[in-house]
PDB file of N, CA and C in Angstrom:
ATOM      1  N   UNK A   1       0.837  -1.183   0.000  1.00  0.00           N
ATOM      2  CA  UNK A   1       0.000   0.000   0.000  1.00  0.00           C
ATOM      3  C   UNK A   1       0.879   1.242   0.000  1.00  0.00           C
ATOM      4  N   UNK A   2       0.633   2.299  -0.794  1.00  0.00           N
ATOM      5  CA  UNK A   2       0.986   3.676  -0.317  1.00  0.00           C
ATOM      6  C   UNK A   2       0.683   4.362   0.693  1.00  0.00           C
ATOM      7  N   UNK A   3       1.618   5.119   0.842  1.00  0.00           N
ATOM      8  CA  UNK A   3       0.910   6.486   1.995  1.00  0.00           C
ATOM      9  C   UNK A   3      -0.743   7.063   1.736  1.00  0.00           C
ATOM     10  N   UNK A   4      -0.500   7.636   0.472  1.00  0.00           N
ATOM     11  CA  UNK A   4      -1.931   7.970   0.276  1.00  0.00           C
ATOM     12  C   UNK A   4      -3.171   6.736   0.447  1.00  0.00           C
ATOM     13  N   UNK A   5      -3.337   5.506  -0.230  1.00  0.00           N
ATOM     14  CA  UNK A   5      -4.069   4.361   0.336  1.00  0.00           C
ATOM     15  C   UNK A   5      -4.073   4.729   1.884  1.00  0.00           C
ATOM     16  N   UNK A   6      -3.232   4.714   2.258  1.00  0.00           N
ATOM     17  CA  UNK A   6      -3.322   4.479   4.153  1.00  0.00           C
ATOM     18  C   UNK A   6      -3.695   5.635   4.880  1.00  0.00           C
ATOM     19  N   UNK A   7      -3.582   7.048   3.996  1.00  0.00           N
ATOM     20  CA  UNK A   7      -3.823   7.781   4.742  1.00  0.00           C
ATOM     21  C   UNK A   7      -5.507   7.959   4.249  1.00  0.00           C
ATOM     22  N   UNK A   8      -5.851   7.487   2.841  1.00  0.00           N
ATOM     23  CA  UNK A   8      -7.527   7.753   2.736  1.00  0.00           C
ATOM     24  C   UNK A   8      -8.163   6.278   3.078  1.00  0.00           C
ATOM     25  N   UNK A   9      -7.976   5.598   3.992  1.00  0.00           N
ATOM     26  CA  UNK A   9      -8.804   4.251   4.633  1.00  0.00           C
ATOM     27  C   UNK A   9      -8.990   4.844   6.080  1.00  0.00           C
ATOM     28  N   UNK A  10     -10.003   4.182   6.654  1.00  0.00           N
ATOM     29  CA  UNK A  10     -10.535   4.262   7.678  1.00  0.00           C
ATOM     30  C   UNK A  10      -9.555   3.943   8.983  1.00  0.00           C
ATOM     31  N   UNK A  11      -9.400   4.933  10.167  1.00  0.00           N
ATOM     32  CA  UNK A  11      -8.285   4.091  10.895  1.00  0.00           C
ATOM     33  C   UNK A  11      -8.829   3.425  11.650  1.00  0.00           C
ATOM     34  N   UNK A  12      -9.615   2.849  11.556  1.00  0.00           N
ATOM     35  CA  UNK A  12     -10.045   1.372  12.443  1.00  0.00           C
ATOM     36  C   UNK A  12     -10.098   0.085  11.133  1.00  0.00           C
ATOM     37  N   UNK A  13      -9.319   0.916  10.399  1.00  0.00           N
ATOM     38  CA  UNK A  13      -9.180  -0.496   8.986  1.00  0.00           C
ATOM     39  C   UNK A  13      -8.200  -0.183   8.857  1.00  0.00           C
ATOM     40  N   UNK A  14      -7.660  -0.171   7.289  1.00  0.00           N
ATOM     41  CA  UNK A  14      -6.225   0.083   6.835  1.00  0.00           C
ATOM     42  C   UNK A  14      -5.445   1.038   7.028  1.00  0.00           C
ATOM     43  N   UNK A  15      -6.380   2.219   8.037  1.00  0.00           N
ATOM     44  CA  UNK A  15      -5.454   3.063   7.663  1.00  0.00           C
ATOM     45  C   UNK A  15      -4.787   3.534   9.080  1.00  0.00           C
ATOM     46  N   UNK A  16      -4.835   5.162   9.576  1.00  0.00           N
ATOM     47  CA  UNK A  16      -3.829   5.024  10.693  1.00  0.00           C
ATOM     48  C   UNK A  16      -4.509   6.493  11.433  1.00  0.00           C
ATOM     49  N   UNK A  17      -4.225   6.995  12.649  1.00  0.00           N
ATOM     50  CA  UNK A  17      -4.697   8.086  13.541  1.00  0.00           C
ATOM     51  C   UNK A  17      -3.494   8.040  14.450  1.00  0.00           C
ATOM     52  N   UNK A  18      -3.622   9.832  14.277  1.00  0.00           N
ATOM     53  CA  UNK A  18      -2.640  10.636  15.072  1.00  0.00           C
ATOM     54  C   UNK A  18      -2.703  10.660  16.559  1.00  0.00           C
ATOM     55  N   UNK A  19      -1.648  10.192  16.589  1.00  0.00           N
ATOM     56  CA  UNK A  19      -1.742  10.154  18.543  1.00  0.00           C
ATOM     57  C   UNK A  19      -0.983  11.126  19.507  1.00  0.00           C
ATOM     58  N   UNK A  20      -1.904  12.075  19.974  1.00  0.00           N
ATOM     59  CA  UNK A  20      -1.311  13.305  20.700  1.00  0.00           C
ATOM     60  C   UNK A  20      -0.004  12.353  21.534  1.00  0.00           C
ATOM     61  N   UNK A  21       1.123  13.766  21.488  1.00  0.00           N
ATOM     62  CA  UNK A  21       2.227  13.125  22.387  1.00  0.00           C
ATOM     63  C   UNK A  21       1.894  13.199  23.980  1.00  0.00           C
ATOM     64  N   UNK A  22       1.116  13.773  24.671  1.00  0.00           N
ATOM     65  CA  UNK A  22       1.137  13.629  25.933  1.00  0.00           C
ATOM     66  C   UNK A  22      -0.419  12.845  26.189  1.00  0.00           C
ATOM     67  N   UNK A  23      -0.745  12.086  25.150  1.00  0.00           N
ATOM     68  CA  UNK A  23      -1.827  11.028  25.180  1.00  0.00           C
ATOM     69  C   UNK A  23      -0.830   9.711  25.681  1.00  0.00           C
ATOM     70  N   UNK A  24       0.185   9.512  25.041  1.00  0.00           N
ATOM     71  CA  UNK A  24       1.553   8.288  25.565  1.00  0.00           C
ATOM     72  C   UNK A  24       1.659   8.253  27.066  1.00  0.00           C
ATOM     73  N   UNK A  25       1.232   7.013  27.453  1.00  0.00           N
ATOM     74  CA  UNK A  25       1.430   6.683  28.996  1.00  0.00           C
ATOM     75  C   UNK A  25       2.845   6.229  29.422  1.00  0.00           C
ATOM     76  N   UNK A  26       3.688   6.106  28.186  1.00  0.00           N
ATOM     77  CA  UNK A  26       5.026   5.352  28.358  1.00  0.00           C
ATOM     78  C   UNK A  26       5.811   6.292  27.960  1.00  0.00           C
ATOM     79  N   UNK A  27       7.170   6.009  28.613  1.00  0.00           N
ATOM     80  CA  UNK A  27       8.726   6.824  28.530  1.00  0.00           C
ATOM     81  C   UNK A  27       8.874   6.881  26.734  1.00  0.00           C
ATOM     82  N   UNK A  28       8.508   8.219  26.614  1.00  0.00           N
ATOM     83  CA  UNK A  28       8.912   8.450  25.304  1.00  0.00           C
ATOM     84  C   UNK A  28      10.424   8.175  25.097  1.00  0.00           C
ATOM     85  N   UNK A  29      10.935   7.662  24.186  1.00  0.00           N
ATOM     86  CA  UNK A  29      12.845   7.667  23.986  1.00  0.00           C
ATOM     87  C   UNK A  29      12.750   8.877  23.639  1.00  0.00           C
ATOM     88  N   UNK A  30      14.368   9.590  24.468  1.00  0.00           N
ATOM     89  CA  UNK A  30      15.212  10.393  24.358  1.00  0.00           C
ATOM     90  C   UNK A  30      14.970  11.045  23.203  1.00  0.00           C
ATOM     91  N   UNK A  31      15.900  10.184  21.748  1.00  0.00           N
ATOM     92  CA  UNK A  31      15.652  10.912  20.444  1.00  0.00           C
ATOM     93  C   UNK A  31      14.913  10.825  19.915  1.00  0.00           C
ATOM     94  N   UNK A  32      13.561  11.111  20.328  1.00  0.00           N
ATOM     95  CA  UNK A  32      12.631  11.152  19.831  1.00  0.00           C
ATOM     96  C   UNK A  32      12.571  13.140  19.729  1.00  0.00           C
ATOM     97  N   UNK A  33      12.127  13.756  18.960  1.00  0.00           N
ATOM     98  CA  UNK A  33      11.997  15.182  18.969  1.00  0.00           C
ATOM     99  C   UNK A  33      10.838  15.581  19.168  1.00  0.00           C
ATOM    100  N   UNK A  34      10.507  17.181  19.518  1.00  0.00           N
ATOM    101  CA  UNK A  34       9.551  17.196  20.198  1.00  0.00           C
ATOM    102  C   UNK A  34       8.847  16.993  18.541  1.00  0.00           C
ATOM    103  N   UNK A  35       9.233  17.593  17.669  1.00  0.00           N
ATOM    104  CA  UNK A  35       8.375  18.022  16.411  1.00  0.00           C
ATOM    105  C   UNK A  35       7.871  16.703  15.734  1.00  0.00           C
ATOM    106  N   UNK A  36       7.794  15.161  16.204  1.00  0.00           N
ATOM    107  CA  UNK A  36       7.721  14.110  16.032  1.00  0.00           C
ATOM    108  C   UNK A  36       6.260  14.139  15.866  1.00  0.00           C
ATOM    109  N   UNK A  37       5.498  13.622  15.174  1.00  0.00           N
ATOM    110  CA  UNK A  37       3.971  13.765  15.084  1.00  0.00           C
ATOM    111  C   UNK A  37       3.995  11.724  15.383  1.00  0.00           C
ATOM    112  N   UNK A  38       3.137  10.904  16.535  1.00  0.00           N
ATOM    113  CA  UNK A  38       2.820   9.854  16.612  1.00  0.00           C
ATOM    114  C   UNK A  38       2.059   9.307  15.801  1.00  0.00           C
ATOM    115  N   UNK A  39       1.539   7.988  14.960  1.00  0.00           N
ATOM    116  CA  UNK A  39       0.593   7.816  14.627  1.00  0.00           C
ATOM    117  C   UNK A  39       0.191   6.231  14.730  1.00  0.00           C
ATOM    118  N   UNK A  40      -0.596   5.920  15.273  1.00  0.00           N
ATOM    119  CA  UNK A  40      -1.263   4.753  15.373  1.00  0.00           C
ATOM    120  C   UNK A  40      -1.851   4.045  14.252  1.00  0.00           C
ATOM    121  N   UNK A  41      -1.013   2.284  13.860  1.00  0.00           N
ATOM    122  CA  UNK A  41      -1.625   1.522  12.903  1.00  0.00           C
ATOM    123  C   UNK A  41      -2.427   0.068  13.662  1.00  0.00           C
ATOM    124  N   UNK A  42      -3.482  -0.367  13.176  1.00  0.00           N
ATOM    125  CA  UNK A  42      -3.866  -1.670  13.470  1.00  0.00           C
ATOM    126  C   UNK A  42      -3.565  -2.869  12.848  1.00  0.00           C
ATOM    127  N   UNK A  43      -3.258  -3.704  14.010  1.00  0.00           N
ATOM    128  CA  UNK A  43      -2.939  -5.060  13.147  1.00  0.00           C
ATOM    129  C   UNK A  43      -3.687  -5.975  14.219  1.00  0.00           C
ATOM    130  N   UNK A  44      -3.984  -7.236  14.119  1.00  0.00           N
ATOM    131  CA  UNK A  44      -4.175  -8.121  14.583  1.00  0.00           C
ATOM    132  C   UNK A  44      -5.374  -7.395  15.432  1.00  0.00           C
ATOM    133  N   UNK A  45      -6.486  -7.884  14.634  1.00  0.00           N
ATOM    134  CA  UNK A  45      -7.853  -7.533  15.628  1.00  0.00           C
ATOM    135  C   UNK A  45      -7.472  -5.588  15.259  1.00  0.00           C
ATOM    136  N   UNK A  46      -7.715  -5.064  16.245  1.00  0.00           N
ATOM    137  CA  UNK A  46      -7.747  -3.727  16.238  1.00  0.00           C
ATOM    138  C   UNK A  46      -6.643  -3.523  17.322  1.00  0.00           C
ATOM    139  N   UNK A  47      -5.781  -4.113  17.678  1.00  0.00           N
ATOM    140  CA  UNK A  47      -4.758  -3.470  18.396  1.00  0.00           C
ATOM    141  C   UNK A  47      -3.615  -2.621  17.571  1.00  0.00           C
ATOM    142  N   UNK A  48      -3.548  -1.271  18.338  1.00  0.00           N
ATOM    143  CA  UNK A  48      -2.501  -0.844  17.158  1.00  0.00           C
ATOM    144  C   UNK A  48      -1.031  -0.622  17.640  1.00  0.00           C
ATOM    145  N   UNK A  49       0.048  -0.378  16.660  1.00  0.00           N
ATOM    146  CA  UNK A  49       1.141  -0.543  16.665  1.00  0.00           C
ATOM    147  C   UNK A  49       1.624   0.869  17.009  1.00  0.00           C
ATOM    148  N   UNK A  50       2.205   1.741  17.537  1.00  0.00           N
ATOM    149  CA  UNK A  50       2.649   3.247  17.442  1.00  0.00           C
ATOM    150  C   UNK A  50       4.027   3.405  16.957  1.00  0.00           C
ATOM    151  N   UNK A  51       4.226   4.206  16.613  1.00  0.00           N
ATOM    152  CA  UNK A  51       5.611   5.077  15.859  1.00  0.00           C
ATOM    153  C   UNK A  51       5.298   6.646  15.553  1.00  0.00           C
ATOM    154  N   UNK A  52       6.180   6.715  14.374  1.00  0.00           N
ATOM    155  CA  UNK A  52       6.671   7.775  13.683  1.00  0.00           C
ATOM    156  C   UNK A  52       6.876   7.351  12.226  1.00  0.00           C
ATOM    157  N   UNK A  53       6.404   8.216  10.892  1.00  0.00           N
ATOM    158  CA  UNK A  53       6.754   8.159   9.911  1.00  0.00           C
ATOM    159  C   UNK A  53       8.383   8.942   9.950  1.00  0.00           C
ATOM    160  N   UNK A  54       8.983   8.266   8.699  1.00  0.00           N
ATOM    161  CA  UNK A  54      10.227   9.226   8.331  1.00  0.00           C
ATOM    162  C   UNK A  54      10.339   9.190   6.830  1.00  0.00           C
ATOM    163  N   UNK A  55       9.338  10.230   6.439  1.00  0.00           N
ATOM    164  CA  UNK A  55       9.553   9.341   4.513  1.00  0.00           C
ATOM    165  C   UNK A  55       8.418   8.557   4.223  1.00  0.00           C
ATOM    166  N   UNK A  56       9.038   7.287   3.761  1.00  0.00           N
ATOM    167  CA  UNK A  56       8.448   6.413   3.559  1.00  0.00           C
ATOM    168  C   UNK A  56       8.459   4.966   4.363  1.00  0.00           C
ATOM    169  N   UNK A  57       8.737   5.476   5.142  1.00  0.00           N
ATOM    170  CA  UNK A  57       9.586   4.481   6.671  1.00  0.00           C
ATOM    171  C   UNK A  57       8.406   4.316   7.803  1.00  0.00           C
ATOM    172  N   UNK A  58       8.171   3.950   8.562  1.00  0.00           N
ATOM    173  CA  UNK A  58       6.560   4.020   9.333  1.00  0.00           C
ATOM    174  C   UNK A  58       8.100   3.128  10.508  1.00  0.00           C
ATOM    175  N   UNK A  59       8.921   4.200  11.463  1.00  0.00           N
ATOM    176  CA  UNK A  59       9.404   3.233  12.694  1.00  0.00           C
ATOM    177  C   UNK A  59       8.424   3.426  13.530  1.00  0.00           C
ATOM    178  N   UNK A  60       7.930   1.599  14.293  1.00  0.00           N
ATOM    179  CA  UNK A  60       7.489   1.177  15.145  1.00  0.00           C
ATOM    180  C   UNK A  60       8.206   1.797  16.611  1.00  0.00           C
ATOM    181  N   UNK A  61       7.160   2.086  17.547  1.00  0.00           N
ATOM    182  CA  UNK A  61       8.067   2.281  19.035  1.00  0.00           C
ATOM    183  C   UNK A  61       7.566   1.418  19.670  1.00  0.00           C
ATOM    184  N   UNK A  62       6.072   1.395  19.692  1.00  0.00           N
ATOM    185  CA  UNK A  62       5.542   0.053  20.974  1.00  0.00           C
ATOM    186  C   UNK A  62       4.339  -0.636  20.467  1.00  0.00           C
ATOM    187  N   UNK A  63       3.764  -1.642  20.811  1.00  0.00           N
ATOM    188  CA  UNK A  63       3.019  -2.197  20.184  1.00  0.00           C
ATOM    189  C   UNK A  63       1.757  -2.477  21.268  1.00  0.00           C
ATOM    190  N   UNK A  64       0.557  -2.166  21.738  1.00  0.00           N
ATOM    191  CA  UNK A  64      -0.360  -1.830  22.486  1.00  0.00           C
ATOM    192  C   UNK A  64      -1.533  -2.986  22.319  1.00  0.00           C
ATOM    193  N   UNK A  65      -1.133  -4.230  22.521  1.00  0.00           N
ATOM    194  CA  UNK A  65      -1.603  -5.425  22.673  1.00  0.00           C
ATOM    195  C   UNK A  65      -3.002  -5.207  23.890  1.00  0.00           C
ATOM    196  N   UNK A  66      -2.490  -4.479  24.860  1.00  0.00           N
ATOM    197  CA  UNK A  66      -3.612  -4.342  25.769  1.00  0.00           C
ATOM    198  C   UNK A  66      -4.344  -3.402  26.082  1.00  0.00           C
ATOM    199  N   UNK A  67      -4.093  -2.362  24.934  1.00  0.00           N
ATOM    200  CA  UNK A  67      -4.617  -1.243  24.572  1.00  0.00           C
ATOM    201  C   UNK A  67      -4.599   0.066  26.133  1.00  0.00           C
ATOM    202  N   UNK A  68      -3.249  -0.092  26.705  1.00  0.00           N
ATOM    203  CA  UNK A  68      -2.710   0.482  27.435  1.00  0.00           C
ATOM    204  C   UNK A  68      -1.891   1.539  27.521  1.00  0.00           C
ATOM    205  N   UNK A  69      -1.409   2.225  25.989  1.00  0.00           N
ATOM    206  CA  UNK A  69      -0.235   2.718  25.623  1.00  0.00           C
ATOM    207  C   UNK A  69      -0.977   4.103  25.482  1.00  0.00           C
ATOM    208  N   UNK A  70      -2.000   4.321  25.162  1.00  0.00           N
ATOM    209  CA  UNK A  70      -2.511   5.693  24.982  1.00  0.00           C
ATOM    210  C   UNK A  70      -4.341   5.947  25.446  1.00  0.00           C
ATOM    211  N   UNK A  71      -4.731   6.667  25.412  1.00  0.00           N
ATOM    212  CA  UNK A  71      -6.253   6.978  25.643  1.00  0.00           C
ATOM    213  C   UNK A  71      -6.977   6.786  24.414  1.00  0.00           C
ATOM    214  N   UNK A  72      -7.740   5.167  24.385  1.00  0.00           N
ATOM    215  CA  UNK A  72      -7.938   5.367  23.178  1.00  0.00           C
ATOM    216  C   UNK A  72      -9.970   5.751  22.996  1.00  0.00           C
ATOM    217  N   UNK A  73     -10.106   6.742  23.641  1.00  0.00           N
ATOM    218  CA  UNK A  73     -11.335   7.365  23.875  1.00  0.00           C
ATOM    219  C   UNK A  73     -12.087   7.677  22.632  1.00  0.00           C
TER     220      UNK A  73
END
């Protein structure tokens, strides 16, 4: 899939939602910058994966199996 595919799908399907940084219940890493925008993908069931795009790069930071990692209100 492309960026664009992922960014026009639904993010409780293919696609993905922005996750405020002080929504993160966990120790952000160090180099992480503040200007870092989070964004949440789903895999397996609806649990989603969090990172950072860089490009065309999507790095993973934590993976929220128990849907513990952010407020997902």
């Amino acid at each position: 899939m492309t960026w664009t595919m992922i960014t026009n799908s639904p993010r409780h399907g293919l696609g993905y939602e922005k996750i405020a940084r002080t929504s993160i219940r966990a120790p952000i890493p160090t180099d992480i910058t503040d200007d870092v925008t989070f964004i949440a993908f789903r895999f397996y069931g609806k649990a989603p994966m969090v990172g950072y795009r860089e490009g065309y790069i999507f790095h993973i930071l934590w993976i929220d199996r128990d849907f513990t990692l952010y407020s997902h209100g």
